[in-house]
C-alpha atoms as a PDB file:
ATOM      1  CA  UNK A   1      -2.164 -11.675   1.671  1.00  0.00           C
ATOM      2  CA  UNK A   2      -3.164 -11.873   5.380  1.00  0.00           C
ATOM      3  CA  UNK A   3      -6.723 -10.084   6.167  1.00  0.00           C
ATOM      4  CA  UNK A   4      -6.120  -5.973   6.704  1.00  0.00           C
ATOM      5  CA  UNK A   5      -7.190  -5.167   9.997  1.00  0.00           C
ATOM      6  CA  UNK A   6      -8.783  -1.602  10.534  1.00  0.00           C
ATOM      7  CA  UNK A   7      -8.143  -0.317  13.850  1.00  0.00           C
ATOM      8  CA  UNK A   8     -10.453   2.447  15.289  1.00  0.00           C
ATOM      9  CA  UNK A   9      -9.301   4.587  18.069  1.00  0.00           C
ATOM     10  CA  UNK A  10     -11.981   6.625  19.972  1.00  0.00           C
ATOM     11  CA  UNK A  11     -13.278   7.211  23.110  1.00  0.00           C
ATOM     12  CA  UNK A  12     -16.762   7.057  22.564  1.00  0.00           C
ATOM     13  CA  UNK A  13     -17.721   3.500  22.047  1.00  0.00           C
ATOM     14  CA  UNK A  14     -20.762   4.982  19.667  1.00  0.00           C
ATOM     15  CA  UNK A  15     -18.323   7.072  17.803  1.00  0.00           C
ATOM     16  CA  UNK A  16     -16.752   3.796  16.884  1.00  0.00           C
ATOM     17  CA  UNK A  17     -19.597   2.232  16.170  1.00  0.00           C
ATOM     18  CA  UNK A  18     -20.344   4.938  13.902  1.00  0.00           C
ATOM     19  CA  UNK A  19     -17.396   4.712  12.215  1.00  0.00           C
ATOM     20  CA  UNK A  20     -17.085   1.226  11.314  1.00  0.00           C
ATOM     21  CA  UNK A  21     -20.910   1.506  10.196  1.00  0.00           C
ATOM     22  CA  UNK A  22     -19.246   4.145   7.295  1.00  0.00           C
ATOM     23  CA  UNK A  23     -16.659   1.645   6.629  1.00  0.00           C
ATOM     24  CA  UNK A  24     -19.302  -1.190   5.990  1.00  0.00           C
ATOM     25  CA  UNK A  25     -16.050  -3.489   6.253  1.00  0.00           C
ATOM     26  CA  UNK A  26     -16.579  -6.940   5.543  1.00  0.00           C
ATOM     27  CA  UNK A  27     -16.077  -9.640   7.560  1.00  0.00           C
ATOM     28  CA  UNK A  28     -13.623 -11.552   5.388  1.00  0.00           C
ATOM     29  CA  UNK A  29     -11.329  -8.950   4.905  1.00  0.00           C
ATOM     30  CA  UNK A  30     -10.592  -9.098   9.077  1.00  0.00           C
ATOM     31  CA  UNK A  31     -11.068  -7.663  12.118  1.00  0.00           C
ATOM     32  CA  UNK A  32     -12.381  -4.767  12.928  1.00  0.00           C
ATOM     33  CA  UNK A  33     -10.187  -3.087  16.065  1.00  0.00           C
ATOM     34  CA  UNK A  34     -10.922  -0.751  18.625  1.00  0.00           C
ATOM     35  CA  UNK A  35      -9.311   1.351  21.049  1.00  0.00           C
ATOM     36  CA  UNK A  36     -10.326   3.978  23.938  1.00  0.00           C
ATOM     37  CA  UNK A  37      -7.216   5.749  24.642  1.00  0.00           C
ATOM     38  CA  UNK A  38      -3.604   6.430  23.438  1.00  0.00           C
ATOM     39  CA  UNK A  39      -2.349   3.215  25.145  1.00  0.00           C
ATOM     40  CA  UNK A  40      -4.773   0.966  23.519  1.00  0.00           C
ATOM     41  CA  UNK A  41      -3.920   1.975  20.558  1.00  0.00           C
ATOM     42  CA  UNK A  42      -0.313   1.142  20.859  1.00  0.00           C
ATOM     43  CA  UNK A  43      -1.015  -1.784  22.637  1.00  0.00           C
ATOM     44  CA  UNK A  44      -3.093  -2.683  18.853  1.00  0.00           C
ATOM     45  CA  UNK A  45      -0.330  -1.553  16.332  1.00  0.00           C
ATOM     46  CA  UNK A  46       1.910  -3.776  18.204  1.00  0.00           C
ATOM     47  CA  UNK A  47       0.107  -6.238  18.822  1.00  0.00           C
ATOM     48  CA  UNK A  48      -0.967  -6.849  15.356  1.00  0.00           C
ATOM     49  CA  UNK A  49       1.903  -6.007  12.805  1.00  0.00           C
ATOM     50  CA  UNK A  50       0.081  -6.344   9.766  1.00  0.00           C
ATOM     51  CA  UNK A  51      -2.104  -3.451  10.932  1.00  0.00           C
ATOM     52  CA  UNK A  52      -2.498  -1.186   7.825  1.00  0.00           C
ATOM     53  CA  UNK A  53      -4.984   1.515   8.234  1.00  0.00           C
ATOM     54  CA  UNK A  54      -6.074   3.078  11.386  1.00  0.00           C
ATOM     55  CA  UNK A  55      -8.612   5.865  12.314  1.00  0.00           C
ATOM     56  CA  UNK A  56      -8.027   8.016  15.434  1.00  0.00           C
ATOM     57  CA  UNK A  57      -9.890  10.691  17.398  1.00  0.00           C
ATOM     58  CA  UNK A  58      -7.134  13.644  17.809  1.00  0.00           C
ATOM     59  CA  UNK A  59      -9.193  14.376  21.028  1.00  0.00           C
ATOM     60  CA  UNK A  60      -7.788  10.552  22.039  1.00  0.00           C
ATOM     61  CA  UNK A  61      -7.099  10.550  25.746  1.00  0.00           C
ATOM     62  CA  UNK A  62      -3.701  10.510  26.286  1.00  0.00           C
ATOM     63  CA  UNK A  63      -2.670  11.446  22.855  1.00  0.00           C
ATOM     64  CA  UNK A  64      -0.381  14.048  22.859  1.00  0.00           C
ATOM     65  CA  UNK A  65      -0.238  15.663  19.210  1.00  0.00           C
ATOM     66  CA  UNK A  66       3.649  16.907  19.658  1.00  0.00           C
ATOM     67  CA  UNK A  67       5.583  14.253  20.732  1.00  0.00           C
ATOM     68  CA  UNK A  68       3.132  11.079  21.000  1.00  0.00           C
ATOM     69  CA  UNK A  69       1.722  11.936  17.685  1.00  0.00           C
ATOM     70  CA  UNK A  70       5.539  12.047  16.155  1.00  0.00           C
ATOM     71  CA  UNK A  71       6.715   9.115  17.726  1.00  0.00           C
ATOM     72  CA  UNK A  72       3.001   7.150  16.412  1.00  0.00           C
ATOM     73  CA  UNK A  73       3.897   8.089  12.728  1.00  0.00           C
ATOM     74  CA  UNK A  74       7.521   7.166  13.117  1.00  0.00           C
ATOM     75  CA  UNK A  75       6.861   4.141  14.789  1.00  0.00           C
ATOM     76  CA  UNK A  76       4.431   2.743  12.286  1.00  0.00           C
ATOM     77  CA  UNK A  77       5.224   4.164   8.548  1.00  0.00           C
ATOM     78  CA  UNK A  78       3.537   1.956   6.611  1.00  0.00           C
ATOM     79  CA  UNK A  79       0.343   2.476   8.430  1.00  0.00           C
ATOM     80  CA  UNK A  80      -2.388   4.607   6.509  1.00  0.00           C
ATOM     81  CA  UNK A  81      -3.875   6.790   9.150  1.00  0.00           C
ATOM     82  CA  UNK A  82      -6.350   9.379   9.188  1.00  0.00           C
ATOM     83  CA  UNK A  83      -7.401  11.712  11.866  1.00  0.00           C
ATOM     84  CA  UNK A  84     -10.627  13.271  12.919  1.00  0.00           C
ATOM     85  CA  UNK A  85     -10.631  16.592  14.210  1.00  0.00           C
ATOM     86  CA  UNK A  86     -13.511  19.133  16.381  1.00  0.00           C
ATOM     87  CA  UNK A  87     -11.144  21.821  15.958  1.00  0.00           C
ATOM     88  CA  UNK A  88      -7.318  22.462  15.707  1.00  0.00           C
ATOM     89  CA  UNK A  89      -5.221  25.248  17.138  1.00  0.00           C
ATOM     90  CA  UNK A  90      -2.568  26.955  14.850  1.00  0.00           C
ATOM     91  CA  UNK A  91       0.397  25.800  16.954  1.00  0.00           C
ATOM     92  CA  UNK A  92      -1.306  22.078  16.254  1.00  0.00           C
ATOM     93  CA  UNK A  93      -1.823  22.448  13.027  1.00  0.00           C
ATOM     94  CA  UNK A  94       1.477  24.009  12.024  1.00  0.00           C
ATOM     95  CA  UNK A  95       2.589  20.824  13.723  1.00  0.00           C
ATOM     96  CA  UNK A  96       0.779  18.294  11.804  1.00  0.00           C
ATOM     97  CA  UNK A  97       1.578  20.401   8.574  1.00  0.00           C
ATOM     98  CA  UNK A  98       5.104  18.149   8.140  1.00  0.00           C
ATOM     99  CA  UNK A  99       3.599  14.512   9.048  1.00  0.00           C
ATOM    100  CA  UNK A 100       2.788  12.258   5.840  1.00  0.00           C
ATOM    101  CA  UNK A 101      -0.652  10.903   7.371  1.00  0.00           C
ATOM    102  CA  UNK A 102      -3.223   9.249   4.674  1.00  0.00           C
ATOM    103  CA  UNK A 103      -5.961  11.873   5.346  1.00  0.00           C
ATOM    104  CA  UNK A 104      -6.978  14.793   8.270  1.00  0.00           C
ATOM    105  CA  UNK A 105     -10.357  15.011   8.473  1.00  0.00           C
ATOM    106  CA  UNK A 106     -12.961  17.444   9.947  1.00  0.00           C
ATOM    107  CA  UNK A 107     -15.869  15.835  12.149  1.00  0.00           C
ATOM    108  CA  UNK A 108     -18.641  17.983  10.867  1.00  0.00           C
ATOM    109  CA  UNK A 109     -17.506  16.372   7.184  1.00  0.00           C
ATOM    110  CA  UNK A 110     -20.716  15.814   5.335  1.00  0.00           C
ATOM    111  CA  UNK A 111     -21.267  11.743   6.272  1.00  0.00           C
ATOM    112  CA  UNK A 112     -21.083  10.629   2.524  1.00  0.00           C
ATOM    113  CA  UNK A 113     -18.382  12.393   1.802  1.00  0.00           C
ATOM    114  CA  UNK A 114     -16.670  10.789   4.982  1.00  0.00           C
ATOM    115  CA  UNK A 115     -17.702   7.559   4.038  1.00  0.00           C
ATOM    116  CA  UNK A 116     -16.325   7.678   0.659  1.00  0.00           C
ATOM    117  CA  UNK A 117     -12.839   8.691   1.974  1.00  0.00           C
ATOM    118  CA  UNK A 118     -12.222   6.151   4.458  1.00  0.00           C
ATOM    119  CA  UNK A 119     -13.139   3.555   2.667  1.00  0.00           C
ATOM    120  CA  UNK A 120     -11.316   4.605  -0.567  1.00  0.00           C
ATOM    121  CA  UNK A 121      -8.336   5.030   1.526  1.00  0.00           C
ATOM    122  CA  UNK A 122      -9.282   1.766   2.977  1.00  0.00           C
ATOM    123  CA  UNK A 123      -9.176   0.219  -0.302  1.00  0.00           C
ATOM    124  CA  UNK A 124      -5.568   1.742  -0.697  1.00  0.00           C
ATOM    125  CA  UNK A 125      -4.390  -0.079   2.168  1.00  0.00           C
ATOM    126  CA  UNK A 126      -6.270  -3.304   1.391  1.00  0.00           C
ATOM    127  CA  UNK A 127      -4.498  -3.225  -1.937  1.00  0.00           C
ATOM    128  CA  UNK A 128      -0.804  -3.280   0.030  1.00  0.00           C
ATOM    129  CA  UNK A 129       0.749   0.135  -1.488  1.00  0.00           C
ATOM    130  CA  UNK A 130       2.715   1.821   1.153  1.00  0.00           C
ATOM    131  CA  UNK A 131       1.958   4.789   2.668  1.00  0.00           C
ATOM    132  CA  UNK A 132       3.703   7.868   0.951  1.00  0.00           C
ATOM    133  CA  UNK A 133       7.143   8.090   2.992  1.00  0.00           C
ATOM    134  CA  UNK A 134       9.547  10.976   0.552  1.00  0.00           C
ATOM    135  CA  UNK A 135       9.986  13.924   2.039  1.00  0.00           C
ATOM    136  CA  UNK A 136       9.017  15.960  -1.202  1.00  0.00           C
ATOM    137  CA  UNK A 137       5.472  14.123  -1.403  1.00  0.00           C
ATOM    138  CA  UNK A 138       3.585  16.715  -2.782  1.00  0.00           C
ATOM    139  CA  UNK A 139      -0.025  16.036  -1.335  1.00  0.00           C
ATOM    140  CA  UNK A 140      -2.201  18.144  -3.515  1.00  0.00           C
ATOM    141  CA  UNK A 141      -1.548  15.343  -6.325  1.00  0.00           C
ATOM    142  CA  UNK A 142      -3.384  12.576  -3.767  1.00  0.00           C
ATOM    143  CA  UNK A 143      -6.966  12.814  -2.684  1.00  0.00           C
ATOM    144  CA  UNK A 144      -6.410  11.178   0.622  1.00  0.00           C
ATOM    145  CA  UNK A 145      -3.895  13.547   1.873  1.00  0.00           C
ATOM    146  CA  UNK A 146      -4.020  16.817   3.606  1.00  0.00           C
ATOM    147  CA  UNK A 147      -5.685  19.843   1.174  1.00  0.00           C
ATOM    148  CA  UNK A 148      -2.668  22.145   0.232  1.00  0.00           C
ATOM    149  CA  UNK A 149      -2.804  25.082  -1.682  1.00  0.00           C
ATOM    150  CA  UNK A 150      -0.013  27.764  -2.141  1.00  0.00           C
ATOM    151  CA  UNK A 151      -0.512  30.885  -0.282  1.00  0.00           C
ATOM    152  CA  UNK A 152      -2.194  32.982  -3.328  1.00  0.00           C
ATOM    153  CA  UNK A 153      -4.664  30.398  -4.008  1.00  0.00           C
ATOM    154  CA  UNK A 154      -5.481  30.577  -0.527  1.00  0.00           C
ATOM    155  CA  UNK A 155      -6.196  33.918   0.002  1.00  0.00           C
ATOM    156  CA  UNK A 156      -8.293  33.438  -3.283  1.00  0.00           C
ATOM    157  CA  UNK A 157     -10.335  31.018  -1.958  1.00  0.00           C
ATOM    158  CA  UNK A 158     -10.899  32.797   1.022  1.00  0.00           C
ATOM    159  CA  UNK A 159     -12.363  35.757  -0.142  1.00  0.00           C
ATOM    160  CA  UNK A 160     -14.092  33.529  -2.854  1.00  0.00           C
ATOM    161  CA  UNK A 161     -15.538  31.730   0.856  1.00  0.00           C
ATOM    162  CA  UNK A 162     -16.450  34.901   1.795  1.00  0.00           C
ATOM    163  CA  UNK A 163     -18.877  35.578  -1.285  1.00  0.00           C
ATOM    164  CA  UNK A 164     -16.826  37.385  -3.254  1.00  0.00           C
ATOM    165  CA  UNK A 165     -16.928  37.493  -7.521  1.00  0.00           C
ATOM    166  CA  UNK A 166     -14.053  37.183  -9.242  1.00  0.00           C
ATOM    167  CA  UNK A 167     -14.013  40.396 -10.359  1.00  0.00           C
ATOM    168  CA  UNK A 168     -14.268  41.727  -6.754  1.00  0.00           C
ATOM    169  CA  UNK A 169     -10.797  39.095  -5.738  1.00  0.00           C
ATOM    170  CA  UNK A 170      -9.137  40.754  -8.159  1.00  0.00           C
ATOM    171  CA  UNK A 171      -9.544  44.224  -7.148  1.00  0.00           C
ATOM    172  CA  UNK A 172      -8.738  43.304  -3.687  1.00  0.00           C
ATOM    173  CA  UNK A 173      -5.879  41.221  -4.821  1.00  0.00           C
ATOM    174  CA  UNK A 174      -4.509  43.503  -6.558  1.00  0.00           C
ATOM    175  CA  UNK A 175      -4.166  40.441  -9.836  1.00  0.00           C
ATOM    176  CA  UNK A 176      -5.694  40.018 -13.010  1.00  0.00           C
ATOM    177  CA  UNK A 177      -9.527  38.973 -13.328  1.00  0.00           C
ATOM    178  CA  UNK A 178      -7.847  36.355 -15.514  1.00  0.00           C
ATOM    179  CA  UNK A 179      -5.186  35.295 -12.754  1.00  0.00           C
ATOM    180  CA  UNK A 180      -7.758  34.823 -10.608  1.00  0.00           C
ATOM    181  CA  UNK A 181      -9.532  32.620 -12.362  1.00  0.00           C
ATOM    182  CA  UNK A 182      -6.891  30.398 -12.664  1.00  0.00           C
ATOM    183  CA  UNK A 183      -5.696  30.596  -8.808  1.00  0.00           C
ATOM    184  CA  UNK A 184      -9.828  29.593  -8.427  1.00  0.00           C
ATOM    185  CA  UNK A 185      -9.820  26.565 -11.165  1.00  0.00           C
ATOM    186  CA  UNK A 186      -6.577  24.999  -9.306  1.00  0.00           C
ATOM    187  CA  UNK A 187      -8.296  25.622  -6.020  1.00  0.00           C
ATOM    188  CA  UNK A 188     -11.460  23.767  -6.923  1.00  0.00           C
ATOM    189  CA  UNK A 189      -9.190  20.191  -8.151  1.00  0.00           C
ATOM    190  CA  UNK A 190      -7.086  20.849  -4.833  1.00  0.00           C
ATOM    191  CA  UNK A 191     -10.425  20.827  -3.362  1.00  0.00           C
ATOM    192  CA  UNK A 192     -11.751  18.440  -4.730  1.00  0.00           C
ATOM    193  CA  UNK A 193     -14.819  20.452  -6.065  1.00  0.00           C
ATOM    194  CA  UNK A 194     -16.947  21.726  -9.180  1.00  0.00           C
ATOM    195  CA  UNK A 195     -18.367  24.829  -8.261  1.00  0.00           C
ATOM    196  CA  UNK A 196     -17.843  27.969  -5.724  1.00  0.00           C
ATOM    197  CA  UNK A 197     -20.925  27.137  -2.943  1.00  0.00           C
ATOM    198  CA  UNK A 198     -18.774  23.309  -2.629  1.00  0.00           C
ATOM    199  CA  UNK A 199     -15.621  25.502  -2.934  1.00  0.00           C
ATOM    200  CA  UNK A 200     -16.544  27.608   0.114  1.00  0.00           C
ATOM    201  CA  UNK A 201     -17.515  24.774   2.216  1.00  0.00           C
ATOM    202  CA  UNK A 202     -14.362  22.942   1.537  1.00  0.00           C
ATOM    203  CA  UNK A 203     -12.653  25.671   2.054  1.00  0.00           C
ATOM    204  CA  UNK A 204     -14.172  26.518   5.472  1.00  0.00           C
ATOM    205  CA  UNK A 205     -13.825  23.089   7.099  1.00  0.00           C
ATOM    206  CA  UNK A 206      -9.877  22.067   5.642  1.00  0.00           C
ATOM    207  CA  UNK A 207      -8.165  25.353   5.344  1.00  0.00           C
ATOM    208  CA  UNK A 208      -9.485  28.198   6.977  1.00  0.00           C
ATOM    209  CA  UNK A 209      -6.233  28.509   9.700  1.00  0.00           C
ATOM    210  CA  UNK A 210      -3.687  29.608   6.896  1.00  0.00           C
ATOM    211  CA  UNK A 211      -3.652  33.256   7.780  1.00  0.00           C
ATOM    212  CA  UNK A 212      -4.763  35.664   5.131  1.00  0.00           C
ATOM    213  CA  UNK A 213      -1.966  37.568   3.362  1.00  0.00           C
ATOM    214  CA  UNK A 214      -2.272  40.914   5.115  1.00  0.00           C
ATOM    215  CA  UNK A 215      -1.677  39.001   8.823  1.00  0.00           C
ATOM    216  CA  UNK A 216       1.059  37.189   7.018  1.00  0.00           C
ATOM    217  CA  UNK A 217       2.765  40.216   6.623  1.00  0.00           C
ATOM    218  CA  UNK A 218       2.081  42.013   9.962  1.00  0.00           C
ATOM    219  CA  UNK A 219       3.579  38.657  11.572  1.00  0.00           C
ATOM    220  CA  UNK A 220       6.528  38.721   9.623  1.00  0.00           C
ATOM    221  CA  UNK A 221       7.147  42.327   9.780  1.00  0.00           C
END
């Protein structure tokens, strides 16, 4: 098999720096690609067609995350690619909700924990499996794709962000102590985590725009 390429697509040339530093990517595995802006980075995926995992700023210049952002995962479905966010919007995020990327990634990630996902995804791409294409790709069962937990568990692990006991969810919930507990056991393997301070943090940075129950309601209503 041909060397993977990586391709990075920022527009700070130290943010890519940065980024292939994490990657520690080896010399004989290929090159290591960059790109400033939204045509660059097209200009790269077409340019080299055995392209396989890419990294891109969401703040890209000229990257529009509605249409551009479609048309870059339709274009290239085999490509793993993970995005870096500052901050999302609702109306972008209920956007990206639907698009099969590899991973969606907060900036202010803790660096190891950064490091260890893009080069485990990667890995994933080195190794030549595609990219997750069905429709009914459930991505809580892969650790490289956007968190997603039903709407109970998140409210659950909201309040549980908050500093709340179990006992104290439940009354608010309205649920059994011992339904909670479950709701907060699933939420820590969707998250990836081991205890509630990890929990929280998670939480915080991948999932806090899901709207808590009661606004759920006052929207639909």
């Amino acid at each position: 098999m041909d060397p993977i390429r990586v391709l990075i697509a920022h527009e700070d040339a130290l943010a890519r720096r940065y980024l292939i530093g994490l990657l520690d990517y080896p010399p004989e595995r290929g090159s290591c690609l960059e790109a400033c802006n939204y045509r660059e980075l097209v200009e790269q995926l077409t340019t080299h067609k055995d392209m396989r995992f890419a990294i891109i700023d969401l703040a890209l210049p000229e990257l529009v995350v509605d249409s551009r952002f479609r048309a870059l995962c339709a274009e290239f479905p085999g490509l793993y690619l993970v995005f870096l966010f500052s901050s999302l919007s609702p109306d972008d995020a209920a956007r990206l909700k639907d698009l099969r990327i590899a991973s969606l990634l907060a900036k202010s990630t803790p660096e190891e924990v950064l490091a260890k996902t893009l080069r485990q995804i990667s890995a994933l791409a080195d190794d030549g499996r595609d990219r997750p294409t069905d429709p009914d790709h459930d991505p809580q069962h892969s650790p490289f794709e956007p968190i997603k937990l039903t709407a109970r568990q998140a409210d659950v692990m909201r309040l549980l962000s908050e500093g709340h006991s179990n006992r104290e969810i439940a009354r608010r919930l309205k649920l059994a102590e011992g339904t909670v507990k479950c709701h907060v056991n699933a939420g820590f393997r969707i998250l990836g985590v081991h205890n509630r301070v990890s929990a929280a943090r998670a939480f915080r940075e991948n999932y806090s725009l899901i709207a808590p129950e009661s606004e759920r309601d006052s929207l639909a209503g």
